[in-house]
C-alpha atoms as a PDB file:
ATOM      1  CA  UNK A   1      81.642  91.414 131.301  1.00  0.00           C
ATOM      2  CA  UNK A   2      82.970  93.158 134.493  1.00  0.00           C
ATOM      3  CA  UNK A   3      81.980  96.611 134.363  1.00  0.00           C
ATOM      4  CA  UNK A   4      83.076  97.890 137.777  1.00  0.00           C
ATOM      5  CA  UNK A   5      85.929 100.176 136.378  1.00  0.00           C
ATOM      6  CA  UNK A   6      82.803 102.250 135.024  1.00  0.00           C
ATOM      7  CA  UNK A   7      82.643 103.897 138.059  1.00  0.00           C
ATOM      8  CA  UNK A   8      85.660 105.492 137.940  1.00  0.00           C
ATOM      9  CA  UNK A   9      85.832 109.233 137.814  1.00  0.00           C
ATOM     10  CA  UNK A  10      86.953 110.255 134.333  1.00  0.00           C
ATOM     11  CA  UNK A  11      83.863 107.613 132.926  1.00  0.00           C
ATOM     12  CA  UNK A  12      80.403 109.482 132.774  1.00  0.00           C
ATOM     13  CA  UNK A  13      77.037 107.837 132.941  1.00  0.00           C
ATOM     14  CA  UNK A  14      76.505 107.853 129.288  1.00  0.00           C
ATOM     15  CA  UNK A  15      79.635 105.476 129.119  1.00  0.00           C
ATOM     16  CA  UNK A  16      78.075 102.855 131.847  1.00  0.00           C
ATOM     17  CA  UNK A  17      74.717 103.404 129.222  1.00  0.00           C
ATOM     18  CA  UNK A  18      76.485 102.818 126.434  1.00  0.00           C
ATOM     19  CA  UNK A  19      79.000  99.511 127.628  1.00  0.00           C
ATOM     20  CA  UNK A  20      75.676  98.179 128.803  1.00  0.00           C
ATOM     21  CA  UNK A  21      73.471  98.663 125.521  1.00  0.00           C
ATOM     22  CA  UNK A  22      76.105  97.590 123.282  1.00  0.00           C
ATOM     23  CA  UNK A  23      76.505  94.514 125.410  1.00  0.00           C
ATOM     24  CA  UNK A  24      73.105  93.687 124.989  1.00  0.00           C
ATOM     25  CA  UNK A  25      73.133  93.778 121.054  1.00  0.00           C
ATOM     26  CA  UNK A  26      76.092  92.490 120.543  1.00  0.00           C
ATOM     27  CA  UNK A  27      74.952  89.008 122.675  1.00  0.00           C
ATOM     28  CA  UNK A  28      72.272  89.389 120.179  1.00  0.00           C
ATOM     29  CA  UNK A  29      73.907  90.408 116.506  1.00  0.00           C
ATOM     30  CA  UNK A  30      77.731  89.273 116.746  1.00  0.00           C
ATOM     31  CA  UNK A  31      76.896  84.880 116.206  1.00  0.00           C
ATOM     32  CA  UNK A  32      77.419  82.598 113.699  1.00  0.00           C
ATOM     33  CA  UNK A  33      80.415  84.306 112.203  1.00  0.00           C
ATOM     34  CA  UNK A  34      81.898  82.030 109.496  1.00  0.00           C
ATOM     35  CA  UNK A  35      85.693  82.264 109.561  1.00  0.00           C
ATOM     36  CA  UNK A  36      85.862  80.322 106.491  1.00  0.00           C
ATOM     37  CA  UNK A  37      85.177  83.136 104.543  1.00  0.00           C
ATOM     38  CA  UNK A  38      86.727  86.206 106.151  1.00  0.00           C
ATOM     39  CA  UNK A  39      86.033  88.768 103.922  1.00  0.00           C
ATOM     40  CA  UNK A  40      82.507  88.062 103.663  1.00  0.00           C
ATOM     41  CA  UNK A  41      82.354  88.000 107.167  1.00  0.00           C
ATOM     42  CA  UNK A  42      83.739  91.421 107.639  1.00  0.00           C
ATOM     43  CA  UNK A  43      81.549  92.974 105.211  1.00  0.00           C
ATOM     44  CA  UNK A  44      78.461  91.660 107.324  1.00  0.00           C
ATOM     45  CA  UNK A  45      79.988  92.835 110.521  1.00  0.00           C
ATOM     46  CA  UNK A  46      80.555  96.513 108.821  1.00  0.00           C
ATOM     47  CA  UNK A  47      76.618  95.708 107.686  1.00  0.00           C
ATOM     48  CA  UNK A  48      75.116  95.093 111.258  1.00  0.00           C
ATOM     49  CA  UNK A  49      77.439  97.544 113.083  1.00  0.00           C
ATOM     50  CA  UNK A  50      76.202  99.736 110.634  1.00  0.00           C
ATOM     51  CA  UNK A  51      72.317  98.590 111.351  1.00  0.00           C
ATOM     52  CA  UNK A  52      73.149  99.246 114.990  1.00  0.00           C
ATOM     53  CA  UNK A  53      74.048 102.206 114.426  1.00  0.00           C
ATOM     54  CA  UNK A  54      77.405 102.392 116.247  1.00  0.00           C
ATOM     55  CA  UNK A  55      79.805 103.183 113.300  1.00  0.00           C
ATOM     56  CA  UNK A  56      78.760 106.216 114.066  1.00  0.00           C
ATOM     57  CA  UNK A  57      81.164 106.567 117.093  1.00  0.00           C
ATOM     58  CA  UNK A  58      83.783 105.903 114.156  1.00  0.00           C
ATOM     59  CA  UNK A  59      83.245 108.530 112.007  1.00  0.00           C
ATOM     60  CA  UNK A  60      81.851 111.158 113.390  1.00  0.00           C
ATOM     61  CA  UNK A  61      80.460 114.574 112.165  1.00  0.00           C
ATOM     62  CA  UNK A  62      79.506 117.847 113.642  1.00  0.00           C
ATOM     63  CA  UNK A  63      76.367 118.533 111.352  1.00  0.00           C
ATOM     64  CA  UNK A  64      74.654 114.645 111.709  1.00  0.00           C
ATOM     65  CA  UNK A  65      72.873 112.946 114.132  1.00  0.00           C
ATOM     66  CA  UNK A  66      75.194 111.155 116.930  1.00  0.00           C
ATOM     67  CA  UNK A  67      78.419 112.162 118.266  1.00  0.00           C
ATOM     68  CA  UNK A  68      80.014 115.605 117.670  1.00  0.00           C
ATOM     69  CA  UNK A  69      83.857 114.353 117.641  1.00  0.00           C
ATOM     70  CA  UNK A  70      85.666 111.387 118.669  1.00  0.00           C
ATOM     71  CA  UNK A  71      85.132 110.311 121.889  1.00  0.00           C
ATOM     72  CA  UNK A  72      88.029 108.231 122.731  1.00  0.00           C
ATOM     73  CA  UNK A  73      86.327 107.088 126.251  1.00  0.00           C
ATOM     74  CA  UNK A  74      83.236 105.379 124.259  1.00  0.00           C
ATOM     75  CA  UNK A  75      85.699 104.027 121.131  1.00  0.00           C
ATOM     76  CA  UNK A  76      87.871 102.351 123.791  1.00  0.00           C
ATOM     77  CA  UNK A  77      84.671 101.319 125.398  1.00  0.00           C
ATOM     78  CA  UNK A  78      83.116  99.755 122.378  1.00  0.00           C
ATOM     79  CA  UNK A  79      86.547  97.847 120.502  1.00  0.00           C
ATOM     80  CA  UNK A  80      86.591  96.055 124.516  1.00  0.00           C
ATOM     81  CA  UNK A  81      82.832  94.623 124.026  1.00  0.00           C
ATOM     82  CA  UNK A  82      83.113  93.867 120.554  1.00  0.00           C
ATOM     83  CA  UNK A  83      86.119  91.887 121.068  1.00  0.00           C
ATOM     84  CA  UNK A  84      84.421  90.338 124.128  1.00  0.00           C
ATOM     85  CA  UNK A  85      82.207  88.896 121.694  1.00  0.00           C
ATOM     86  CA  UNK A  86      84.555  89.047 118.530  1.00  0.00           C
ATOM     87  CA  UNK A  87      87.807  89.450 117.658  1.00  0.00           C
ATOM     88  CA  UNK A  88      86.684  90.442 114.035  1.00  0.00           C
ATOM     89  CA  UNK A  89      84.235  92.494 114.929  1.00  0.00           C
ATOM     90  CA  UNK A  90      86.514  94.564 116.860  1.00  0.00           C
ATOM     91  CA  UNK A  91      88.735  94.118 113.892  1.00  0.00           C
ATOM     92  CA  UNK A  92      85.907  95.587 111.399  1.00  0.00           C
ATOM     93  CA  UNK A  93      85.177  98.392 114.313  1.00  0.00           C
ATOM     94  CA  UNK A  94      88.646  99.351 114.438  1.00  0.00           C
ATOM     95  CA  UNK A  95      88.930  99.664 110.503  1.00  0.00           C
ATOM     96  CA  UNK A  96      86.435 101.883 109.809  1.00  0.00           C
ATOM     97  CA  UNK A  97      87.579 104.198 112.150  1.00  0.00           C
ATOM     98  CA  UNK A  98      91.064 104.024 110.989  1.00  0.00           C
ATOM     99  CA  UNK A  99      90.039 104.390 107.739  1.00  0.00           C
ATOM    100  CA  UNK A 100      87.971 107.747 108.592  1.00  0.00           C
ATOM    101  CA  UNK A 101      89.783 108.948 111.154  1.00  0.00           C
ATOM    102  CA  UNK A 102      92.245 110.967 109.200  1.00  0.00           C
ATOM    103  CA  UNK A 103      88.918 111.882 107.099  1.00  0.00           C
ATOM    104  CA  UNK A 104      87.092 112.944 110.018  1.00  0.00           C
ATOM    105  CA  UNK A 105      89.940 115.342 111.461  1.00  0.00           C
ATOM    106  CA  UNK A 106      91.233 116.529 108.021  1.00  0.00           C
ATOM    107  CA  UNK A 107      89.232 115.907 105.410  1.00  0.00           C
ATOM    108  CA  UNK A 108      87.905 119.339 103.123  1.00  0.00           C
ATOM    109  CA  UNK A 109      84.054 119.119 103.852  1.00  0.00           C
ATOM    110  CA  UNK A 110      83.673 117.984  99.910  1.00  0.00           C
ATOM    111  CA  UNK A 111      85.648 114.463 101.141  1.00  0.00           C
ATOM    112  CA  UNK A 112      83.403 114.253 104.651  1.00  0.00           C
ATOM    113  CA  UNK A 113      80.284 114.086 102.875  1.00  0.00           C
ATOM    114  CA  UNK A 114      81.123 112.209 100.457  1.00  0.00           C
ATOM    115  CA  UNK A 115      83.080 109.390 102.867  1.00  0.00           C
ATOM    116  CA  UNK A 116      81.520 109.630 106.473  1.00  0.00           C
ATOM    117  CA  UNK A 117      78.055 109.404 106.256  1.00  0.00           C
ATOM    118  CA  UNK A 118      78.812 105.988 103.712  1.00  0.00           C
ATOM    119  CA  UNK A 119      80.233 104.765 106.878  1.00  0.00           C
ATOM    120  CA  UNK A 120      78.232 105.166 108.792  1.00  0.00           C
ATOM    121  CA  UNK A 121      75.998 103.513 106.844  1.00  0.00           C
ATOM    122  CA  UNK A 122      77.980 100.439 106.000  1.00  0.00           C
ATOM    123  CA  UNK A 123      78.096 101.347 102.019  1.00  0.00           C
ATOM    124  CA  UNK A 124      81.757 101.578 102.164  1.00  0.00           C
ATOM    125  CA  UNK A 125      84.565  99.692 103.819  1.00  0.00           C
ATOM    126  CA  UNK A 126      87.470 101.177 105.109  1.00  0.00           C
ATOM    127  CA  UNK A 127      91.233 100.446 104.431  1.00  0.00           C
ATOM    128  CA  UNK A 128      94.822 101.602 106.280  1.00  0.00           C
ATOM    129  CA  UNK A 129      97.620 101.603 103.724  1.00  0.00           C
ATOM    130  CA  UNK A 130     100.687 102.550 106.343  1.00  0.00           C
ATOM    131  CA  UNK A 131     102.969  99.675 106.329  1.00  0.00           C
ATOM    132  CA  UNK A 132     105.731  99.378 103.825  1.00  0.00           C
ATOM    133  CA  UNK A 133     108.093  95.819 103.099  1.00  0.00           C
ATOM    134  CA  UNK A 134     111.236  98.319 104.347  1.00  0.00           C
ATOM    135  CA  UNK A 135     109.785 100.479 107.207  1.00  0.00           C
ATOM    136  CA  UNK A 136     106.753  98.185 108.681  1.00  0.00           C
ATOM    137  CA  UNK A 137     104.264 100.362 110.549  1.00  0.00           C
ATOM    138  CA  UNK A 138     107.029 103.041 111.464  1.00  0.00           C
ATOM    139  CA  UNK A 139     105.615 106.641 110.166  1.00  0.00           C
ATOM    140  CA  UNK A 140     109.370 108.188 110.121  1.00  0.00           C
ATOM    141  CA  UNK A 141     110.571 104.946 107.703  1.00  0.00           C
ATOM    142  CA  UNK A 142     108.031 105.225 105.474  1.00  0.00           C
ATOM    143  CA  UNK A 143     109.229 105.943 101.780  1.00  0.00           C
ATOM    144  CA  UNK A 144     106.124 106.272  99.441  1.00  0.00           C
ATOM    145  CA  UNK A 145     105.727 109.601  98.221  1.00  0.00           C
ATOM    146  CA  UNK A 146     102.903 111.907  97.085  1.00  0.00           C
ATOM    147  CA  UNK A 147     103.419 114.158  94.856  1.00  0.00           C
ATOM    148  CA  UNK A 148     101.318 116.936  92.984  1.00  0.00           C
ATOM    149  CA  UNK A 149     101.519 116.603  89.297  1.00  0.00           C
ATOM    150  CA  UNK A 150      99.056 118.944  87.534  1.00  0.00           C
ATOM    151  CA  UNK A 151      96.614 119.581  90.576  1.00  0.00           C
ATOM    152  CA  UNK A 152      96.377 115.781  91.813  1.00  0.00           C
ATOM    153  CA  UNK A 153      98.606 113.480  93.753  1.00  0.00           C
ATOM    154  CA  UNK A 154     100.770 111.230  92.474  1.00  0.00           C
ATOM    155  CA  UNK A 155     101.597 108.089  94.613  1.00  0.00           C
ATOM    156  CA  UNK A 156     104.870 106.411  94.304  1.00  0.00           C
ATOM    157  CA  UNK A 157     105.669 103.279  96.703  1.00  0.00           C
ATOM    158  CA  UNK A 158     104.428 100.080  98.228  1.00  0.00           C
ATOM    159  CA  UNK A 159     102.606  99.137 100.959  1.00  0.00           C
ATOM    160  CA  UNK A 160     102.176  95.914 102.722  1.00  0.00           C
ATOM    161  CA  UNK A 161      99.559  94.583 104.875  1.00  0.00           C
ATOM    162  CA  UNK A 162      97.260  96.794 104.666  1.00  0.00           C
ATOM    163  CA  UNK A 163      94.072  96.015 106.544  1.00  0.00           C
ATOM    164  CA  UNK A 164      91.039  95.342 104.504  1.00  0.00           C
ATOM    165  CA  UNK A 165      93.121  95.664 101.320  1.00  0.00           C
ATOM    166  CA  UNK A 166      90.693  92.977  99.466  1.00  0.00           C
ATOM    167  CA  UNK A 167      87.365  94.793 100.447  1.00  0.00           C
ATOM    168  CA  UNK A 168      88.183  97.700 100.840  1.00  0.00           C
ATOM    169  CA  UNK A 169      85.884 100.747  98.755  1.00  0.00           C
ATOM    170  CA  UNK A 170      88.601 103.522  99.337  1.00  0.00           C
ATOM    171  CA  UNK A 171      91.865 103.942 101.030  1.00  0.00           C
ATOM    172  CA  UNK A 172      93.227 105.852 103.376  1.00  0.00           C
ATOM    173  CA  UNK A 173      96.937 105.655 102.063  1.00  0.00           C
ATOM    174  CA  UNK A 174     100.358 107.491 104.096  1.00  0.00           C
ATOM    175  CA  UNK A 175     102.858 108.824 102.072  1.00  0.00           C
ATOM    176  CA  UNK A 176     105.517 112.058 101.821  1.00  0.00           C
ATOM    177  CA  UNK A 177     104.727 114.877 100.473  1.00  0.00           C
ATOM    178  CA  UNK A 178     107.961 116.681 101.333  1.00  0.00           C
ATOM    179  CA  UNK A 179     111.607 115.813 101.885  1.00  0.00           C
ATOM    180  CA  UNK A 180     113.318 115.562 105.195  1.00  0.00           C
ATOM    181  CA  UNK A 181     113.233 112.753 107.692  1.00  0.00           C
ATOM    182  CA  UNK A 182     111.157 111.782 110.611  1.00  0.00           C
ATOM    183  CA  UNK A 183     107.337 111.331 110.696  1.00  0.00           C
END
């Protein structure tokens, strides 16, 4: 991979570390990836990206060990090698960050323990429930609505597409909770 950009000014060393050690275990852990059976392979991806310990970068939290907050330098970084190697393990990369992003930035602590540090780990798979059949991935169209009904939300809609639907252990679902129009 050309890596010549890393020099550029808003990149720090750590990033040039980091393109370069992912590199080298991803020549190393992202082979052999049976697209016969998708789903299977995603979980193993989620698995050794786990092992490797870069879902961290995906779900990050103040009080554990790795980085603080997102660092959109290293993500950006890290989807380009995977998909070097991988277009699904970019794909499973990508997920779990979607699908603990929203966690990660507005989660109560009770939902951050209890979601980041699983994926971290690889115990549980991400999903992105956004897309509807009427509004496709555009926030302002969307239709399905939360609503609170004796102290817990209430969804009513459908969603379409929705990334890792089939593996998924919990999902990260957009809906209204008021009226107006817009996003």
């Amino acid at each position: 991979m050309d890596h010549t950009f890393l020099s550029w000014p808003f990149f720090e060393g750590r990033h040039a570390d980091l393109a370069t050690e992912l590199g080298q275990w991803a020549k190393s852990n992202i082979v052999n990836i049976d697209h016969h059976d998708i789903d299977n392979a995603c979980r193993e991806l989620v698995s050794n990206l786990a092992t490797g310990n870069w879902l961290k970068y995906c779900a990050p939290q103040p009080n554990a060990r790795g980085p603080k907050y997102f660092d959109v330098r290293s993500l950006c970084l890290i989807r380009e090698t995977l998909a070097y190697y991988s277009g699904l393990a970019d794909f499973s990369f990508a997920m779990q960050g979607l699908g603990s992003g929203p966690i990660t930035l507005y989660g109560s602590q009770g939902i951050k323990n209890e979601y980041l540090p699983a994926v971290r780990e690889g115990k549980k798979i991400a999903a992105f429930a956004l897309s509807e059949p009427d509004a496709g991935s555009d926030v302002a169209a969307i239709s399905t609505s939360a609503t609170i009904e004796d102290g817990a939300y209430t969804l009513n809609g459908e969603k379409t597409w929705i990334s890792n639907g089939g593996i998924a252990d919990y999902y990260v679902v957009f809906a209204r909770t008021g009226d107006g129009s817009g996003a």
